[in-house]
PDB file of N, CA and C in Angstrom:
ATOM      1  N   UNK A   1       6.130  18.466   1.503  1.00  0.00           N
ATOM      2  CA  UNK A   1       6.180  17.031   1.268  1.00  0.00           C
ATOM      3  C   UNK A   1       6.767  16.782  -0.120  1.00  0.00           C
ATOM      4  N   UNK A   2       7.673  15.605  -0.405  1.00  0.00           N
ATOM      5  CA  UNK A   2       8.618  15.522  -1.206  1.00  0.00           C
ATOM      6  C   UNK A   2       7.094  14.634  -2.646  1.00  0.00           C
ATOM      7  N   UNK A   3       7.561  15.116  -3.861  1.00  0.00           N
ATOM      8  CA  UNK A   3       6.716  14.172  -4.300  1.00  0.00           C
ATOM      9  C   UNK A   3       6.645  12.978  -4.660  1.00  0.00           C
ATOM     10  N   UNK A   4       5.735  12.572  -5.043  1.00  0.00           N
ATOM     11  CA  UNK A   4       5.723  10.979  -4.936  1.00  0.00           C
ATOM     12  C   UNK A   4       6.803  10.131  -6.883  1.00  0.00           C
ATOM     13  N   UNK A   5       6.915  11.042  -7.567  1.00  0.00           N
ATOM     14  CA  UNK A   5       7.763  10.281  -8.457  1.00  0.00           C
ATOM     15  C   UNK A   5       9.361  10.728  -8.382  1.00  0.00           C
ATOM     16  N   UNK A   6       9.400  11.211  -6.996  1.00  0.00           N
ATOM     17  CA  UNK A   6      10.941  11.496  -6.632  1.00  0.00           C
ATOM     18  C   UNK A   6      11.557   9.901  -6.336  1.00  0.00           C
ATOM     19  N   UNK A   7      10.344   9.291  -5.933  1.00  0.00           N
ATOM     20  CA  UNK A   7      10.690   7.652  -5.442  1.00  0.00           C
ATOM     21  C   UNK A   7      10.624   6.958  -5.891  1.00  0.00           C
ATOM     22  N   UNK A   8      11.608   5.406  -6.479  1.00  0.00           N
ATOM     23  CA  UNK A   8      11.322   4.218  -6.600  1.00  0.00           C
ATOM     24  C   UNK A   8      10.445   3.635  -6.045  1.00  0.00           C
ATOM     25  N   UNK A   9       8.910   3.585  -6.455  1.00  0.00           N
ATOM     26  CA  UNK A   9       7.877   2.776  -6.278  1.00  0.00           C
ATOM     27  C   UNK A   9       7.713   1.208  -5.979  1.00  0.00           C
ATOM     28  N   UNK A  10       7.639   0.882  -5.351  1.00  0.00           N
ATOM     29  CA  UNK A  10       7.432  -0.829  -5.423  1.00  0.00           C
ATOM     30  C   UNK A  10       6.283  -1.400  -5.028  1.00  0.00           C
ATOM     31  N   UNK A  11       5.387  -2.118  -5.752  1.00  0.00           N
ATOM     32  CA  UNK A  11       4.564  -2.608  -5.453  1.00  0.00           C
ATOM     33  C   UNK A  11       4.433  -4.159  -4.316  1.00  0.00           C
ATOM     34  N   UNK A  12       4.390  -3.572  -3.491  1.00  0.00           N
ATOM     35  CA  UNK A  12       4.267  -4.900  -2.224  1.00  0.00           C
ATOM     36  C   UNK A  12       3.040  -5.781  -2.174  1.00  0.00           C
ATOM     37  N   UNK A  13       1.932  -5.627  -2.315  1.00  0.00           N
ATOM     38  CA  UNK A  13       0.371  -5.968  -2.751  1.00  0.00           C
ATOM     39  C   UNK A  13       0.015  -5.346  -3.066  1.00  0.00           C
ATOM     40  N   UNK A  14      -1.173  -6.350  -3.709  1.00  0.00           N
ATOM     41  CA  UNK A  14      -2.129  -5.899  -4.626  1.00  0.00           C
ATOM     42  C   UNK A  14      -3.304  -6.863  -4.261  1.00  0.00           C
ATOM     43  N   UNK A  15      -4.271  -5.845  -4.229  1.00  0.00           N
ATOM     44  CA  UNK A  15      -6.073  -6.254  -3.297  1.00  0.00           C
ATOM     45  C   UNK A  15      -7.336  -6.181  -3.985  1.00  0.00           C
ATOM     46  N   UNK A  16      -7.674  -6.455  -3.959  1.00  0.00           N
ATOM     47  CA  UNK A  16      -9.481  -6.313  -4.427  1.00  0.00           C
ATOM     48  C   UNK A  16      -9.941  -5.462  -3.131  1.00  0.00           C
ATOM     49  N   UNK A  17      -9.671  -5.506  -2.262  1.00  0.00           N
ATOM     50  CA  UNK A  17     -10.516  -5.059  -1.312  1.00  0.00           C
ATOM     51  C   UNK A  17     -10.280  -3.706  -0.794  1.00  0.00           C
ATOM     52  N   UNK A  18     -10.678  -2.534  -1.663  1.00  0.00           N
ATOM     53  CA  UNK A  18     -10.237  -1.212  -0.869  1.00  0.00           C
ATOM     54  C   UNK A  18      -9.945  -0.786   0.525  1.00  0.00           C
ATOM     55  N   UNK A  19     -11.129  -1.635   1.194  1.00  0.00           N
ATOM     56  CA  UNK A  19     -11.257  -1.220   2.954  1.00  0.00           C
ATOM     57  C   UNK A  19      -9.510  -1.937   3.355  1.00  0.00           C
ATOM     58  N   UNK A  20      -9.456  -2.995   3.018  1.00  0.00           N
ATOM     59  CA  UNK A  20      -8.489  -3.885   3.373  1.00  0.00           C
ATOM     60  C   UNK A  20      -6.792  -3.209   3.402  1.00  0.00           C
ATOM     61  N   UNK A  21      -7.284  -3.052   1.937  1.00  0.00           N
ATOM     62  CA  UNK A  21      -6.141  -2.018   1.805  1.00  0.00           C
ATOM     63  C   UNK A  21      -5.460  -0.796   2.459  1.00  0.00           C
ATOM     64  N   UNK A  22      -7.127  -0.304   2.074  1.00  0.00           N
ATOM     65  CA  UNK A  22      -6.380   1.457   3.427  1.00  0.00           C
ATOM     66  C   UNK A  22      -5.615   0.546   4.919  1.00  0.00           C
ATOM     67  N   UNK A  23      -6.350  -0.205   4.869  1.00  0.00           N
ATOM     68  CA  UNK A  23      -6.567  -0.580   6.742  1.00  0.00           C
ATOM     69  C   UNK A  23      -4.689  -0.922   6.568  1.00  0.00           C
ATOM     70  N   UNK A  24      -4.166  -2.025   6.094  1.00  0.00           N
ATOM     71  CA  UNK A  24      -2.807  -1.989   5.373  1.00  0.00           C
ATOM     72  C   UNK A  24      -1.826  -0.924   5.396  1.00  0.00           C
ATOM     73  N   UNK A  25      -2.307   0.009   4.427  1.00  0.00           N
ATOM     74  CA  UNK A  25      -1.839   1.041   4.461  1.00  0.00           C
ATOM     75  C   UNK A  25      -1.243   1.813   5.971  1.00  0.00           C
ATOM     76  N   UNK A  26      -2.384   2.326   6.159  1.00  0.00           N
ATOM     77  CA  UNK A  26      -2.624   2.941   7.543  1.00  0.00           C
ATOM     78  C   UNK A  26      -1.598   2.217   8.818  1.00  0.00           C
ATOM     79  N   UNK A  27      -1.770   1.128   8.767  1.00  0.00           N
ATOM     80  CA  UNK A  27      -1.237   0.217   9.325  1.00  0.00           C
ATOM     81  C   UNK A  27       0.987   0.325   9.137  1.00  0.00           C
ATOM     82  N   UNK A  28       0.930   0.487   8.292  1.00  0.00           N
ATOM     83  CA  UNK A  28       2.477   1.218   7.024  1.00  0.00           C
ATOM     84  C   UNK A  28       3.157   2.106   8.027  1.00  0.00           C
ATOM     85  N   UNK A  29       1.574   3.284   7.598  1.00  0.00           N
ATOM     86  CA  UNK A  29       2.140   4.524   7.906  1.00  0.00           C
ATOM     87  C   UNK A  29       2.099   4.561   9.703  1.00  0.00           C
ATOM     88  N   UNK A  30       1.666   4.466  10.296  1.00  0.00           N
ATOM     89  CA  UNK A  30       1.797   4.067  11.541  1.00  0.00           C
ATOM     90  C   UNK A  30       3.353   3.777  12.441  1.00  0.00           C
ATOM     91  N   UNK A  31       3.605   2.806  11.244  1.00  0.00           N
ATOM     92  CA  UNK A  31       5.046   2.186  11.105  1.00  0.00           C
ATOM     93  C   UNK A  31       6.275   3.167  10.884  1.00  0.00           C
ATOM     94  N   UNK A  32       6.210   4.581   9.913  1.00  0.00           N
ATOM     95  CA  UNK A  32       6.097   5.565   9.616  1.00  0.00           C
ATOM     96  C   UNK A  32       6.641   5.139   8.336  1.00  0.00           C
ATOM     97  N   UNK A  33       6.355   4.138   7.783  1.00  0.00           N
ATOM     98  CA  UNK A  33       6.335   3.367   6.111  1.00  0.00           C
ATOM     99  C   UNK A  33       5.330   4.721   5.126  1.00  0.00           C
ATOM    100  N   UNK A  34       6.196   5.381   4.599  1.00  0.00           N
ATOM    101  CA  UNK A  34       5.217   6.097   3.267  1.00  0.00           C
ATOM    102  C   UNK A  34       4.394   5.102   2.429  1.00  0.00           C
ATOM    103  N   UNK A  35       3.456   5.063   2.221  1.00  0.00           N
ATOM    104  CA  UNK A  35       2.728   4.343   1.205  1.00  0.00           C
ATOM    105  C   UNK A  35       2.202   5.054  -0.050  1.00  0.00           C
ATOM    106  N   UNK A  36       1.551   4.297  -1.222  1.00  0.00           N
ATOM    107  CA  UNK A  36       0.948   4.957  -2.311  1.00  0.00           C
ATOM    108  C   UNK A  36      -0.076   3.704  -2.623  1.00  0.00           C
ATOM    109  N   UNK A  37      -1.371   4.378  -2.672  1.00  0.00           N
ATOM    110  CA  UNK A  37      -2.434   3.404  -3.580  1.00  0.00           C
ATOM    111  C   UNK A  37      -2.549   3.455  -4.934  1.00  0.00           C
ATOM    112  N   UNK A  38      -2.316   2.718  -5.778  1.00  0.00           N
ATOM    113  CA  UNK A  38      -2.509   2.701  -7.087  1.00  0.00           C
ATOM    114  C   UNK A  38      -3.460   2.436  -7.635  1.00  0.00           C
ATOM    115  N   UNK A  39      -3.743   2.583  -8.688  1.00  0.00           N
ATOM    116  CA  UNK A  39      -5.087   2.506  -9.308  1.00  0.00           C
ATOM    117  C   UNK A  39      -6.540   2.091  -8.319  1.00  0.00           C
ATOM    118  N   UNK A  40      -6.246   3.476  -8.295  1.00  0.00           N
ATOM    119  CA  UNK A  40      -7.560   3.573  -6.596  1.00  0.00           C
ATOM    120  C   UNK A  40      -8.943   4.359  -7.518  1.00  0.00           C
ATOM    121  N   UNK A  41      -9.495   4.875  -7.351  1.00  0.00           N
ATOM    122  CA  UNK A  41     -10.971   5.806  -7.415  1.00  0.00           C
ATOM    123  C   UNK A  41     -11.552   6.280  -6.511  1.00  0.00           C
ATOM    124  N   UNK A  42     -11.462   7.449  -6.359  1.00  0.00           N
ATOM    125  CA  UNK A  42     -12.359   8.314  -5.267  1.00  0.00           C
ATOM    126  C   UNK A  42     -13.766   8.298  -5.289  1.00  0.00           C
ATOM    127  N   UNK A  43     -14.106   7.974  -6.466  1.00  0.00           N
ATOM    128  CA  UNK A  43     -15.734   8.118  -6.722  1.00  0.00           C
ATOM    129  C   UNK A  43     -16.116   6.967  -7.026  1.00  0.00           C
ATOM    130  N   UNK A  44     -16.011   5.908  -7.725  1.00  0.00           N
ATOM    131  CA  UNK A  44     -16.321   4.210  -7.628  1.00  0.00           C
ATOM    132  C   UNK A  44     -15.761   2.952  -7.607  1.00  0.00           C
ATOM    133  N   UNK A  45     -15.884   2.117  -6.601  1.00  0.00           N
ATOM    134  CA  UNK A  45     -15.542   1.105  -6.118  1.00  0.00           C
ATOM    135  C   UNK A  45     -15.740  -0.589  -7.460  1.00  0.00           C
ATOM    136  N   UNK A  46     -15.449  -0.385  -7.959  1.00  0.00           N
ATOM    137  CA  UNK A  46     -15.759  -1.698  -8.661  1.00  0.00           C
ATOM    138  C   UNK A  46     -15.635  -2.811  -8.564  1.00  0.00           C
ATOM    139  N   UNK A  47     -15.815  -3.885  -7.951  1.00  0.00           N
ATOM    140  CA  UNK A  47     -15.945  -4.843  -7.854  1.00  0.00           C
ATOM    141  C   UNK A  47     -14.837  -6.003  -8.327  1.00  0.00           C
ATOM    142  N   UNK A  48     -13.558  -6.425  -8.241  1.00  0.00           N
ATOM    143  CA  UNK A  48     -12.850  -6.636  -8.575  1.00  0.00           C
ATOM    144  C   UNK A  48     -11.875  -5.950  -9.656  1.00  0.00           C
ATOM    145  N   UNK A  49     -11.427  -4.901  -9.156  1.00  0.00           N
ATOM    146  CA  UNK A  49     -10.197  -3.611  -9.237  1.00  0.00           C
ATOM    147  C   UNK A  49      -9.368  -4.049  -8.392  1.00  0.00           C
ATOM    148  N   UNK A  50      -8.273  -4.150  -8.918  1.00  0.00           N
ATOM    149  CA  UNK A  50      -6.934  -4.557  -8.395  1.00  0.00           C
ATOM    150  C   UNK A  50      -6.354  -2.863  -8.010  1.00  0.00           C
ATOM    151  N   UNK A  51      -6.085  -3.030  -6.586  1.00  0.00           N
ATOM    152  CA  UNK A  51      -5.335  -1.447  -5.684  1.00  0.00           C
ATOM    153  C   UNK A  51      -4.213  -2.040  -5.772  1.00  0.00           C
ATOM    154  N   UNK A  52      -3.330  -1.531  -6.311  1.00  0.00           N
ATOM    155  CA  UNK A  52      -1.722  -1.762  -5.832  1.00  0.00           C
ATOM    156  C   UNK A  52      -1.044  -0.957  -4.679  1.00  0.00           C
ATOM    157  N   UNK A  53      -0.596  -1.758  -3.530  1.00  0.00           N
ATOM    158  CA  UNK A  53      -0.025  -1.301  -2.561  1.00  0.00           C
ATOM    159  C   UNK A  53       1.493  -1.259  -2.280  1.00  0.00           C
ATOM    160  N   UNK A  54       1.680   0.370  -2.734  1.00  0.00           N
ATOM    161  CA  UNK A  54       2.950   0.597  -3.210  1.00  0.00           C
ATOM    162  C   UNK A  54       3.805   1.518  -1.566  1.00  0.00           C
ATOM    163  N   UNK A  55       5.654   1.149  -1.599  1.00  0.00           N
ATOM    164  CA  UNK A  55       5.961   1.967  -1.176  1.00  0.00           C
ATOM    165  C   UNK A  55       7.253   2.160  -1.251  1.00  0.00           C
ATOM    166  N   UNK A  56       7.929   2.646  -0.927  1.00  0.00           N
ATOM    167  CA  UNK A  56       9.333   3.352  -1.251  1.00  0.00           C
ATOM    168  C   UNK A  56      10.246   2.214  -1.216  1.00  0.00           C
ATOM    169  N   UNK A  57      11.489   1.706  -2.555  1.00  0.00           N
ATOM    170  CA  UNK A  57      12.243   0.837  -2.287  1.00  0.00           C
ATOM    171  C   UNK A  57      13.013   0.586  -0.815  1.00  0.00           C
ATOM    172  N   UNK A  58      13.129   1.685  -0.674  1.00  0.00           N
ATOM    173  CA  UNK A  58      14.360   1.310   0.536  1.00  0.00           C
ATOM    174  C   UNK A  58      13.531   0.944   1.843  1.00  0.00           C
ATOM    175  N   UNK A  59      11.821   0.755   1.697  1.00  0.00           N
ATOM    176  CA  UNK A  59      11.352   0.350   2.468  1.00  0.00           C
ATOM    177  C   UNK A  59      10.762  -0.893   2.299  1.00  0.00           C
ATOM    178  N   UNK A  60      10.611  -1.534   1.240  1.00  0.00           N
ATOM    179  CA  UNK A  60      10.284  -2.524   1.259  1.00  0.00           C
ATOM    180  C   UNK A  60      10.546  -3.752   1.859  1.00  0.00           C
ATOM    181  N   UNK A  61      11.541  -4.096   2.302  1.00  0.00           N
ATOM    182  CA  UNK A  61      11.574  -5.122   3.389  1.00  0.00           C
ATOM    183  C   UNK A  61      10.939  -4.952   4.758  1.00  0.00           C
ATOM    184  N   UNK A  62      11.378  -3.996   5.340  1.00  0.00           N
ATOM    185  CA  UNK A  62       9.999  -3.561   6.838  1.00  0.00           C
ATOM    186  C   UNK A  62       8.506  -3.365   6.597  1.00  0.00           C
ATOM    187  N   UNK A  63       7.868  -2.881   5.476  1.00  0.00           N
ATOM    188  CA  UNK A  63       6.726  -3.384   5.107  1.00  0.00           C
ATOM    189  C   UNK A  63       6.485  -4.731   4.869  1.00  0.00           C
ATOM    190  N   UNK A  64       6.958  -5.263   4.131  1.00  0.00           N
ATOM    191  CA  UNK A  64       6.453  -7.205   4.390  1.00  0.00           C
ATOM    192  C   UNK A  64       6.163  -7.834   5.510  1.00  0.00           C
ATOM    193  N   UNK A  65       7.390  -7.104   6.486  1.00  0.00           N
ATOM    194  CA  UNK A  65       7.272  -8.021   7.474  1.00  0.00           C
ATOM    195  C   UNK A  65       6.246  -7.428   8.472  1.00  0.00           C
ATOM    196  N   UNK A  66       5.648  -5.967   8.006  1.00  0.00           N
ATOM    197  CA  UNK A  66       4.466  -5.295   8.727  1.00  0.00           C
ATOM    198  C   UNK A  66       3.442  -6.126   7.932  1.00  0.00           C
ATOM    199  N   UNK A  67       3.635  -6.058   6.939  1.00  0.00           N
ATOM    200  CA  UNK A  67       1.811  -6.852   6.023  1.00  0.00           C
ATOM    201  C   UNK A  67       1.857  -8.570   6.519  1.00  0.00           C
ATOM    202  N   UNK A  68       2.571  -9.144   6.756  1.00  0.00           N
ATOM    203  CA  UNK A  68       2.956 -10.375   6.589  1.00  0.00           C
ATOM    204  C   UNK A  68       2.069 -10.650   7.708  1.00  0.00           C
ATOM    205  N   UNK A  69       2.909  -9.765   9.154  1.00  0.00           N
ATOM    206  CA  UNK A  69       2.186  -9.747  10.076  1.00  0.00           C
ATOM    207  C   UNK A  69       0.622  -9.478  10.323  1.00  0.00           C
ATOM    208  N   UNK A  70       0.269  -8.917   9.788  1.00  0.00           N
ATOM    209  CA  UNK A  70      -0.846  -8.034   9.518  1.00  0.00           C
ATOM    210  C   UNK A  70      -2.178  -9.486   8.883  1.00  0.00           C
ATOM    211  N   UNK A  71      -1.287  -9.631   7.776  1.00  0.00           N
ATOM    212  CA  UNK A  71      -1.656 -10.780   7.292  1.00  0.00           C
ATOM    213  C   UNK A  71      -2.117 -11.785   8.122  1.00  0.00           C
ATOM    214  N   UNK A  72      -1.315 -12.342   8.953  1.00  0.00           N
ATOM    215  CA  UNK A  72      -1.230 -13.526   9.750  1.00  0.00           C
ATOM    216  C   UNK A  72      -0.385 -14.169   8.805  1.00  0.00           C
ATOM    217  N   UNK A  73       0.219 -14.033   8.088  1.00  0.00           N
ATOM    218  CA  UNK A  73       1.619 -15.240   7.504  1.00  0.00           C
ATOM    219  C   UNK A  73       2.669 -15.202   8.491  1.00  0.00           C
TER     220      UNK A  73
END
């Protein structure tokens, strides 16, 4: 697997809600959209922590229109 600062990063959202997020995510990769969580924590959840939901420039337009959907926008 190629690593992750081989790529132009782009941040598409950004959540308070970890669950929300993976679910997002998951939702990406499905799509077969690479994703990256940003400022995540494996060990504590804090209570208004902003996750940035990042993924590869040249994908960023087919993710929107996956989150958008996802969304309900």
């Amino acid at each position: 697997m190629e690593a992750y600062h081989e790529y132009q990063w782009v941040t598409v959202r950004t959540y308070t809600d970890r669950i929300f997020a993976d679910l997002i995510a998951n939702e990406l990769k499905t799509h077969g959209v690479e994703t990256y969580l940003a400022n995540t924590s494996n060990v504590l959840i804090i209570p208004g922590d902003r996750i940035e939901l990042k993924v590869k420039e040249s994908d960023v337009d087919f993710a929107l229109e996956i989150i958008e959907e996802q969304e309900g926008l």
